[in-house]
Protein backbone atom coordinates (compact mmCIF):
# COMPACT_ATOMS: atom_id res chain seq x y z
CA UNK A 1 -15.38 1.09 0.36
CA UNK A 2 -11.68 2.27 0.67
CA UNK A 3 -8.55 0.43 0.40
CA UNK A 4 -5.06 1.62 1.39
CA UNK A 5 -1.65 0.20 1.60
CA UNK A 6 1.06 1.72 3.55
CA UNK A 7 4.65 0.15 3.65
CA UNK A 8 7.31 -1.77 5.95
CA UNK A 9 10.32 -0.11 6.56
CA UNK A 10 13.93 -0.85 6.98
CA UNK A 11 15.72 1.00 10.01
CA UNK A 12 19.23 1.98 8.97
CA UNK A 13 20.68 4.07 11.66
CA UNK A 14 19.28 5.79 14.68
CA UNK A 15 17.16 3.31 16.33
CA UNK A 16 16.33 4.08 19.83
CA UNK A 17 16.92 7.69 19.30
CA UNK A 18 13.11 8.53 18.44
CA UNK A 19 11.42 7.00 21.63
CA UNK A 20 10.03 9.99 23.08
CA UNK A 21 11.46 9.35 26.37
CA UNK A 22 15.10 9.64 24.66
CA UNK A 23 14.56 12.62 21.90
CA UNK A 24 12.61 15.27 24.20
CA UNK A 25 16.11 15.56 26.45
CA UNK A 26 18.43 14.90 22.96
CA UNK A 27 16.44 15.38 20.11
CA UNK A 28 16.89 12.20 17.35
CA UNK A 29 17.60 11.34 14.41
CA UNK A 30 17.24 8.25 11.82
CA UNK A 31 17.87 6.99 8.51
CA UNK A 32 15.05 4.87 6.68
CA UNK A 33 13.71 3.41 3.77
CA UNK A 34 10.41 2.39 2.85
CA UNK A 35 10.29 -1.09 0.75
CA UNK A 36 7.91 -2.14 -1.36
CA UNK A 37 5.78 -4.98 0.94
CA UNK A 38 2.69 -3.44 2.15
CA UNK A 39 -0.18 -3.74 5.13
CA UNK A 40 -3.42 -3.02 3.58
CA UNK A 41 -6.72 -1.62 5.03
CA UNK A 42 -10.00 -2.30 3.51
CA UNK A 43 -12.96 0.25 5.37
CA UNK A 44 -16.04 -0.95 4.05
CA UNK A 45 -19.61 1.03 5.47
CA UNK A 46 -21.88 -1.73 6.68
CA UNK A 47 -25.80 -0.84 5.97
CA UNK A 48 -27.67 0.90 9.49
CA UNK A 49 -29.47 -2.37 9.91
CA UNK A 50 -27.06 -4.92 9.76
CA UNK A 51 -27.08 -7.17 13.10
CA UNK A 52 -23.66 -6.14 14.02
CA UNK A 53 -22.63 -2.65 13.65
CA UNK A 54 -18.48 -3.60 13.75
CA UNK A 55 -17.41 -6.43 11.51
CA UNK A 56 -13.53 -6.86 11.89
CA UNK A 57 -11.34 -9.61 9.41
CA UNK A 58 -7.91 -10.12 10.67
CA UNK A 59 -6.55 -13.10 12.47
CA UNK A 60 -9.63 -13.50 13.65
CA UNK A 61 -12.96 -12.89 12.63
CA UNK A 62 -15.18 -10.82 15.31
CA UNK A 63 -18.75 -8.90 14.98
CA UNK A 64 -20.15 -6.30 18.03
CA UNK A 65 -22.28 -3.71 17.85
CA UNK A 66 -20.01 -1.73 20.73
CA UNK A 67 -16.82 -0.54 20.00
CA UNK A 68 -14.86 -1.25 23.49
CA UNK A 69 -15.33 -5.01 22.34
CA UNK A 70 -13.50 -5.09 19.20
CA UNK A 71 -10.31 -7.07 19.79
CA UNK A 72 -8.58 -5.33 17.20
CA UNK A 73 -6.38 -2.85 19.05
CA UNK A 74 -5.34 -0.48 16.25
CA UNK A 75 -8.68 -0.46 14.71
CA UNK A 76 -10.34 0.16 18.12
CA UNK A 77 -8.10 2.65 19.21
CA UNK A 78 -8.80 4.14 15.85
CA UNK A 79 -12.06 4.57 16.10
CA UNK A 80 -12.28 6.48 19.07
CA UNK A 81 -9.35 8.52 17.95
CA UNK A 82 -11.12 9.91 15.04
CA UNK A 83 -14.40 9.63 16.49
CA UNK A 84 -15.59 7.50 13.72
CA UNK A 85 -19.03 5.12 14.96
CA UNK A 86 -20.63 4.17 11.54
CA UNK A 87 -21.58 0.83 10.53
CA UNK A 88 -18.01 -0.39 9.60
CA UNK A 89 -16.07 -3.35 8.65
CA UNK A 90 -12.42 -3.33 8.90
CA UNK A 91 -10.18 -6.29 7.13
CA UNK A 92 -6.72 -6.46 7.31
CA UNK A 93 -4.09 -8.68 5.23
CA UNK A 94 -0.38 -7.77 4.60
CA UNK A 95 2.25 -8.85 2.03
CA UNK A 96 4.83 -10.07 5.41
CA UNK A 97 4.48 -11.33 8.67
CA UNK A 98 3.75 -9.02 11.53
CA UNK A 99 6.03 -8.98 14.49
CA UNK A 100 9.25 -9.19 12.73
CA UNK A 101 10.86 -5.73 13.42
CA UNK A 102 9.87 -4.14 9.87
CA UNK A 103 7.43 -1.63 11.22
CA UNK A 104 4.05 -3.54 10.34
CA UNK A 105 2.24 -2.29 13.43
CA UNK A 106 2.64 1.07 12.26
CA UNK A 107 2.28 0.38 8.78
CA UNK A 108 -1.32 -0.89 9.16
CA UNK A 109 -1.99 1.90 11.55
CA UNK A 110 -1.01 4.42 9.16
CA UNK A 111 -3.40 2.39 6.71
CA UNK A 112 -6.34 2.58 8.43
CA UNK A 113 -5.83 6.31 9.68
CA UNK A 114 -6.03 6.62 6.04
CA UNK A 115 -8.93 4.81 5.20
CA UNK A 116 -10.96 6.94 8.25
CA UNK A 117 -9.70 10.27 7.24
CA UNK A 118 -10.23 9.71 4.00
CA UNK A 119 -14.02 8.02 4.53
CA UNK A 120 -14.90 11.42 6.49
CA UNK A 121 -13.41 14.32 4.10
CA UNK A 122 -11.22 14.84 6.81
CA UNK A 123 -8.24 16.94 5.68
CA UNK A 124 -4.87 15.47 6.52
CA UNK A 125 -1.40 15.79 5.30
CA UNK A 126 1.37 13.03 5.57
CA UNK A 127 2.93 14.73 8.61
CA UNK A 128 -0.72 14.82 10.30
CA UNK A 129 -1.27 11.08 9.30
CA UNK A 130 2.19 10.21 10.97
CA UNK A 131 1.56 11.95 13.73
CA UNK A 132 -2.19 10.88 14.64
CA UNK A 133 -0.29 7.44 14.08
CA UNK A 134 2.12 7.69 16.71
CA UNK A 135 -0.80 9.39 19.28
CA UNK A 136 -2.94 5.89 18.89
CA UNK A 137 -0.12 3.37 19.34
CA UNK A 138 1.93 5.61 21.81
CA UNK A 139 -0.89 7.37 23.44
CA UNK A 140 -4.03 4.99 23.24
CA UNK A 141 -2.44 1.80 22.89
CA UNK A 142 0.66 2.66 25.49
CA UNK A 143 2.61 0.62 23.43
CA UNK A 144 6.43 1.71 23.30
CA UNK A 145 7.14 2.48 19.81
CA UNK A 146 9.29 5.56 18.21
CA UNK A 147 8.23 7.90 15.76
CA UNK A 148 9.86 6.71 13.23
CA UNK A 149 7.75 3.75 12.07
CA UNK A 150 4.61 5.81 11.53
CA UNK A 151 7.28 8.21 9.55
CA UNK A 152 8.74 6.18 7.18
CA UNK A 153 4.86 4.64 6.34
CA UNK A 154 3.56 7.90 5.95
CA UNK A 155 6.30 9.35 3.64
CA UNK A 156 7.31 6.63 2.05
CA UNK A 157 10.99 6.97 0.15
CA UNK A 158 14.57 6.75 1.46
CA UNK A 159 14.99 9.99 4.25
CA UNK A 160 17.25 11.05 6.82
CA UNK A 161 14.90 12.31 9.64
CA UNK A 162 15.81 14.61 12.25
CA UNK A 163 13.84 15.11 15.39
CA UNK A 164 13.40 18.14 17.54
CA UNK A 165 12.64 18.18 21.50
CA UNK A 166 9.35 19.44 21.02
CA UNK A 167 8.39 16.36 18.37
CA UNK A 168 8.48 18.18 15.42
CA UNK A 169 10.43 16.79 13.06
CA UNK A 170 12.08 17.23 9.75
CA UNK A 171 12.05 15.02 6.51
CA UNK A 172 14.93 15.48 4.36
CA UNK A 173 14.65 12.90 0.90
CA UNK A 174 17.79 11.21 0.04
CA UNK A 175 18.04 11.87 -3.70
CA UNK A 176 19.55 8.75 -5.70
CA UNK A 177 20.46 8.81 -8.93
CA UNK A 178 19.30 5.57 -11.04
CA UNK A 179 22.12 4.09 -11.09
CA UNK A 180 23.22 4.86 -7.79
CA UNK A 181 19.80 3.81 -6.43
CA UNK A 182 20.72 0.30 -8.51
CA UNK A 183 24.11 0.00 -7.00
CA UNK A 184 22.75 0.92 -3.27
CA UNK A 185 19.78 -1.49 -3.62
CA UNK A 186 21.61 -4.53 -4.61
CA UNK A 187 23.72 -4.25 -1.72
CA UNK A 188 20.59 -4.89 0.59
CA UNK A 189 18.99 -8.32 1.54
CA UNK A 190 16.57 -8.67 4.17
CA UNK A 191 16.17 -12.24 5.64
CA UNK A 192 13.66 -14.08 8.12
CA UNK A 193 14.75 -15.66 11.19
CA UNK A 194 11.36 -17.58 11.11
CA UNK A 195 10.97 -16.00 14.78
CA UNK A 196 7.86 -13.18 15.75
CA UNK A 197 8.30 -11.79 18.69
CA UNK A 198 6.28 -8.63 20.86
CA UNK A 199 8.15 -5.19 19.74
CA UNK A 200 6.72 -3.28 22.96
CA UNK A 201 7.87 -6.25 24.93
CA UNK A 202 11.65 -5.95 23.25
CA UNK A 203 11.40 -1.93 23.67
CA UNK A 204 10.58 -2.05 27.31
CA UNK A 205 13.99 -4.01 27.96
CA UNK A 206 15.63 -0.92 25.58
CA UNK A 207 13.53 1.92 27.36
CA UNK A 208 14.57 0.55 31.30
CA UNK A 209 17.82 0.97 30.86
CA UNK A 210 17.95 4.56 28.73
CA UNK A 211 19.91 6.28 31.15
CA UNK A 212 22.68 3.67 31.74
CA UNK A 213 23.30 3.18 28.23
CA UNK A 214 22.60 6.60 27.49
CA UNK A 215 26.81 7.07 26.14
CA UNK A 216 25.91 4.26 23.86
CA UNK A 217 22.84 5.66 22.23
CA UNK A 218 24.49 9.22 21.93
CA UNK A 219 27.02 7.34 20.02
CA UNK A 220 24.40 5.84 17.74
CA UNK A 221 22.63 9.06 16.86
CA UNK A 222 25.84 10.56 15.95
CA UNK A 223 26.90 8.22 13.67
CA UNK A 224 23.06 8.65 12.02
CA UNK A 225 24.78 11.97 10.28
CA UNK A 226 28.39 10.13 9.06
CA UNK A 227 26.11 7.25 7.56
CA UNK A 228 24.20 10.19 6.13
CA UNK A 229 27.62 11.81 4.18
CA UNK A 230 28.83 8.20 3.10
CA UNK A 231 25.34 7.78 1.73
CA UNK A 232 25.01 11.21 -0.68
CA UNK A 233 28.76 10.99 -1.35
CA UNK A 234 28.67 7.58 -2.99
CA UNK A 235 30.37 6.17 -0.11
CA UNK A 236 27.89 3.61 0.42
CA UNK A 237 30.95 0.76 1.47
CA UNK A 238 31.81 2.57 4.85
CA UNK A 239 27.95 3.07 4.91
CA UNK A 240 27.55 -0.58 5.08
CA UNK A 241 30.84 -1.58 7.34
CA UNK A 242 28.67 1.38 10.00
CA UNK A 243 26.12 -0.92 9.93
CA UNK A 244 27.89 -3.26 11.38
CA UNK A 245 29.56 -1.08 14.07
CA UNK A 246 26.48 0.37 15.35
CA UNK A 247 24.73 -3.06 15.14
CA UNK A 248 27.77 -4.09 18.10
CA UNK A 249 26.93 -1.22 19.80
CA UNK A 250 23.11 -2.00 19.71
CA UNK A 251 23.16 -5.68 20.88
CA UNK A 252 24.35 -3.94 23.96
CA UNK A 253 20.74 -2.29 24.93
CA UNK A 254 19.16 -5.35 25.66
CA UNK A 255 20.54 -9.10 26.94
CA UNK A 256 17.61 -10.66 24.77
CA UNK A 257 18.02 -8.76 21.58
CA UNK A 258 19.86 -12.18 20.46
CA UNK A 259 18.21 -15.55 20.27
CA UNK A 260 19.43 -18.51 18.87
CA UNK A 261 18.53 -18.35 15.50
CA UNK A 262 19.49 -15.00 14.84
CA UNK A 263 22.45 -16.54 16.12
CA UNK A 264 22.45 -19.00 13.47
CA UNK A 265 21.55 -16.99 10.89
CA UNK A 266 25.08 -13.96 11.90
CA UNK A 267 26.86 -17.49 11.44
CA UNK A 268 26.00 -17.54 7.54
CA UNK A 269 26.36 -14.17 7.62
CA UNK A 270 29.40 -13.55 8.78
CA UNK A 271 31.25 -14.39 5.13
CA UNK A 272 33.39 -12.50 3.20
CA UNK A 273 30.97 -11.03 1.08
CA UNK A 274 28.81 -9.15 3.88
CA UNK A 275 30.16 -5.86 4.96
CA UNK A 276 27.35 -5.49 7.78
CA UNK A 277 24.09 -6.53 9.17
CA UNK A 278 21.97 -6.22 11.80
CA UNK A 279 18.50 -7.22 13.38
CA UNK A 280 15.68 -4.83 12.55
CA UNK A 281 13.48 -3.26 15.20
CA UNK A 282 13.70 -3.78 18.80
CA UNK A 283 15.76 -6.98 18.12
CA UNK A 284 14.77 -10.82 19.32
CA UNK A 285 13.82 -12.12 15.99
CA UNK A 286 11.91 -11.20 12.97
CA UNK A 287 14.00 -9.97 10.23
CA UNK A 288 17.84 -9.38 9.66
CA UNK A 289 19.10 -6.78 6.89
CA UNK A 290 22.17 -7.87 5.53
CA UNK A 291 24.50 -5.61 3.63
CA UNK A 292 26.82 -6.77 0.69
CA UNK A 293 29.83 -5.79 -1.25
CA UNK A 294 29.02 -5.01 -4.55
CA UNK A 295 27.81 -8.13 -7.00
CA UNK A 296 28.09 -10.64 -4.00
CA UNK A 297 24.42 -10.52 -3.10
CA UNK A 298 22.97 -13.22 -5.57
CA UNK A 299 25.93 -15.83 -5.67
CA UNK A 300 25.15 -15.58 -1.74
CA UNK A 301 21.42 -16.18 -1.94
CA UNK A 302 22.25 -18.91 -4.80
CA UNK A 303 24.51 -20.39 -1.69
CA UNK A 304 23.33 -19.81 1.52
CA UNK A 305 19.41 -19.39 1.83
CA UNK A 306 17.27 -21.45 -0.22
CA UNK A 307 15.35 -22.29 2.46
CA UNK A 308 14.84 -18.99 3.52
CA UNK A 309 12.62 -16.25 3.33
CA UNK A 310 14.36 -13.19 2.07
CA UNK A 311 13.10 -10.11 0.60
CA UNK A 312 15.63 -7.99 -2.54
CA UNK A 313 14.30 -4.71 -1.14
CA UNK A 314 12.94 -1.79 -3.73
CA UNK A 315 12.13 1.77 -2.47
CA UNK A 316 8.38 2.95 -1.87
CA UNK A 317 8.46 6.50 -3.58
CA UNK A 318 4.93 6.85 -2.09
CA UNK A 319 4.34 5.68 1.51
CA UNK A 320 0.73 5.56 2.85
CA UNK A 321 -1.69 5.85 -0.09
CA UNK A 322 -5.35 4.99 -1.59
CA UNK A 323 -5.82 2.10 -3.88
CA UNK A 324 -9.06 1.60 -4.45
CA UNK A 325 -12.12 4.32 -3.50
C-alpha cells in the first residue's frame, strides 16, 4: 500500500496564459503558491483472486474487473497511461472540496501518478510527474486545463513559472525570508462561495474567445513579471492592489465568471481593509482569495465571515510526496 498527498494551489497572476492553445503562439507565465490542504491517494494491491480486480472509493464506491468501466476518470485514465493492470484499489479523500478553482483535479492526479510510479520502481522526477499529469487530464481526459495546476502540485512552494512555446518550462522559487514569508502570508485569506462548479466547462467559455481577448491576456502575462519585482522587493502592497487590476481585467474573459454569490461575497469584500481579490480558477464559484493590508486580516474574519468557510493559507515547501509506503 502507498499513500500520497499532493496540494491545492492558489493562482496569483497569469491565469489563462498556460492553456496550451495560448502559450505555444506566446509562451506563459504564472505566479503560484502551493498551500497546505491536500488530495490524497491511497494505491492498495488487491490479492490475484479477489472477485473484482478494480476496487475504486471516492464519491462513489465501484468494483470491475475491466478497466474501461471504472467511473473514476483520473484513475482510469491513469491506468492506461502508465500501463498499470494489477489487482488495485484506488481511494480518494481530500482536505477541501473539489470543483472550487484551487487546482484539486490536478492535485489528486498528481497523487495518484505518484502512487503508480512509485508502486512500479518507475523513475520519475517532479518535472516528469507534472508533465505525465497534464498528458492524462489534457490528453486522455480532453479536459481544458493549463499546465500550471499539475505544476504547482508537483513542486510544491511559492514560484514564478515561465513557459516556453515548445512546453518546457522553467521553475524559478521565490525565496522568502521568515519574516517576510509571515508578513506576505497574513495578507492572504481564501474564502468559499459555497458554489462548485465544472472548471473545463468555465475554461471552454475562456478558450472560445482566445483570440478576441487576446490584448487582454497579453496584458495579464505581462503584469505576471511586475507582480514578480513587487514580490522579491518587499513590495508586496502594489503586489496586492495588481491583484485587483488584473482580477478587472479577467472578469472580462468570460460573461459567467460572476454569479451571484461571488457577487455577494466582492460586496463584503470590497472594505477598506482589502487591497485586492479575485476568484480562483476558471471563475463561477468555488473559492475567492482575498488580499489584506497589513494586520487587517483577523479583525476582518472576527467581522465579516463567521459563517464562512475560509482557509489562513501556509506554503507547501514540498508539493506531491509519499506518506505512507
Amino acid at each position: 500500500m502507498i499513500i500520497s498527498k499532493s496540494p491545492f494551489r492558489i493562482s496569483f497572476f497569469g491565469g489563462s496564459t498556460d492553456y496550451e492553445d495560448w502559450f505555444t503562439f506566446n509562451g506563459g507565465a504564472f505566479i503560484s503558491l502551493a498551500f497546505q490542504k491536500y488530495s490524497y491517494s491511497v494505491v492498495k494491491r488487491l490479492p490475484k483472486n479477489s472477485e473484482k480486480k478494480y476496487h475504486v472509493q471516492w464519491r462513489i464506491k465501484e468494483a470491475t474487473n475491466n478497466p474501461d468501466n471504472i467511473k473514476q476518470p483520473i484513475v482510469r485514465e491513469s491506468l492506461r497511461f502508465y500501463k498499470f493492470f494489477e489487482n488495485l484499489e484506488f481511494i480518494y479523500f481530500a482536505d477541501l472540496p473539489a470543483r472550487s478553482g484551487i487546482g484539486s483535479s490536478s492535485a489528486y492526479c498528481c497523487a495518484v501518478g505518484n502512487c503508480i510510479m512509485n508502486l512500479k520502481n518507475i523513475s520519475f522526477d517532479k518535472y516528469k510527474l507534472a508533465e505525465n499529469s497534464y498528458q492524462i487530464e489534457n490528453k486522455l481526459l480532453k479536459e481544458n486545463v493549463g499546465i500550471q495546476d499539475q505544476i504547482a502540485s508537483s513542486f510544491g512552494n511559492l514560484n514564478y513559472v515561465k513557459i516556453k512555446k515548445d512546453k518546457t518550462f522553467k521553475i524559478n522559487p521565490i525565496i522568502l525570508k521568515d519574516y517576510e514569508k509571515f508578513e506576505f502570508l497574513g495578507r492572504l485569506l481564501l474564502v468559499y462561495t459555497d458554489e462548485q462548479r465544472n472548471s473545463s466547462q468555465m475554461a471552454q467559455l475562456i478558450l472560445k474567445n482566445l483570440e478576441k481577448k487576446k490584448a487582454i491576456i497579453m496584458k495579464i502575462q505581462q503584469i505576471v513579471d511586475e507582480a514578480y519585482s513587487n514580490l522579491i522587493n518587499q513590495d508586496i502592497d502594489t503586489f496586492g492592489k495588481l491583484l485587483k487590476y488584473t482580477w478587472e481585467m479577467k472578469k472580462e474573459l468570460s460573461n459567467k465568471m460572476i454569479t451571484k454569490k461571488t457577487l455577494d461575497l466582492f460586496e463584503i469584500l470590497n472594505k477598506k481593509e482589502v487591497l485586492g481579490y479575485k476568484i480562483m480558477g476558471a471563475g463561477g464559484g468555488g473559492f475567492v482569495l482575498a488580499y489584506f493590508k497589513e494586520g487587517k486580516r483577523d479583525k476582518f474574519i472576527n467581522k465579516y465571515l463567521k459563517n464562512k468557510l475560509f482557509i489562513k493559507p501556509e506554503i507547501d515547501e514540498s508539493g506531491t510526496k509519499t506518506i505512507i509506503y
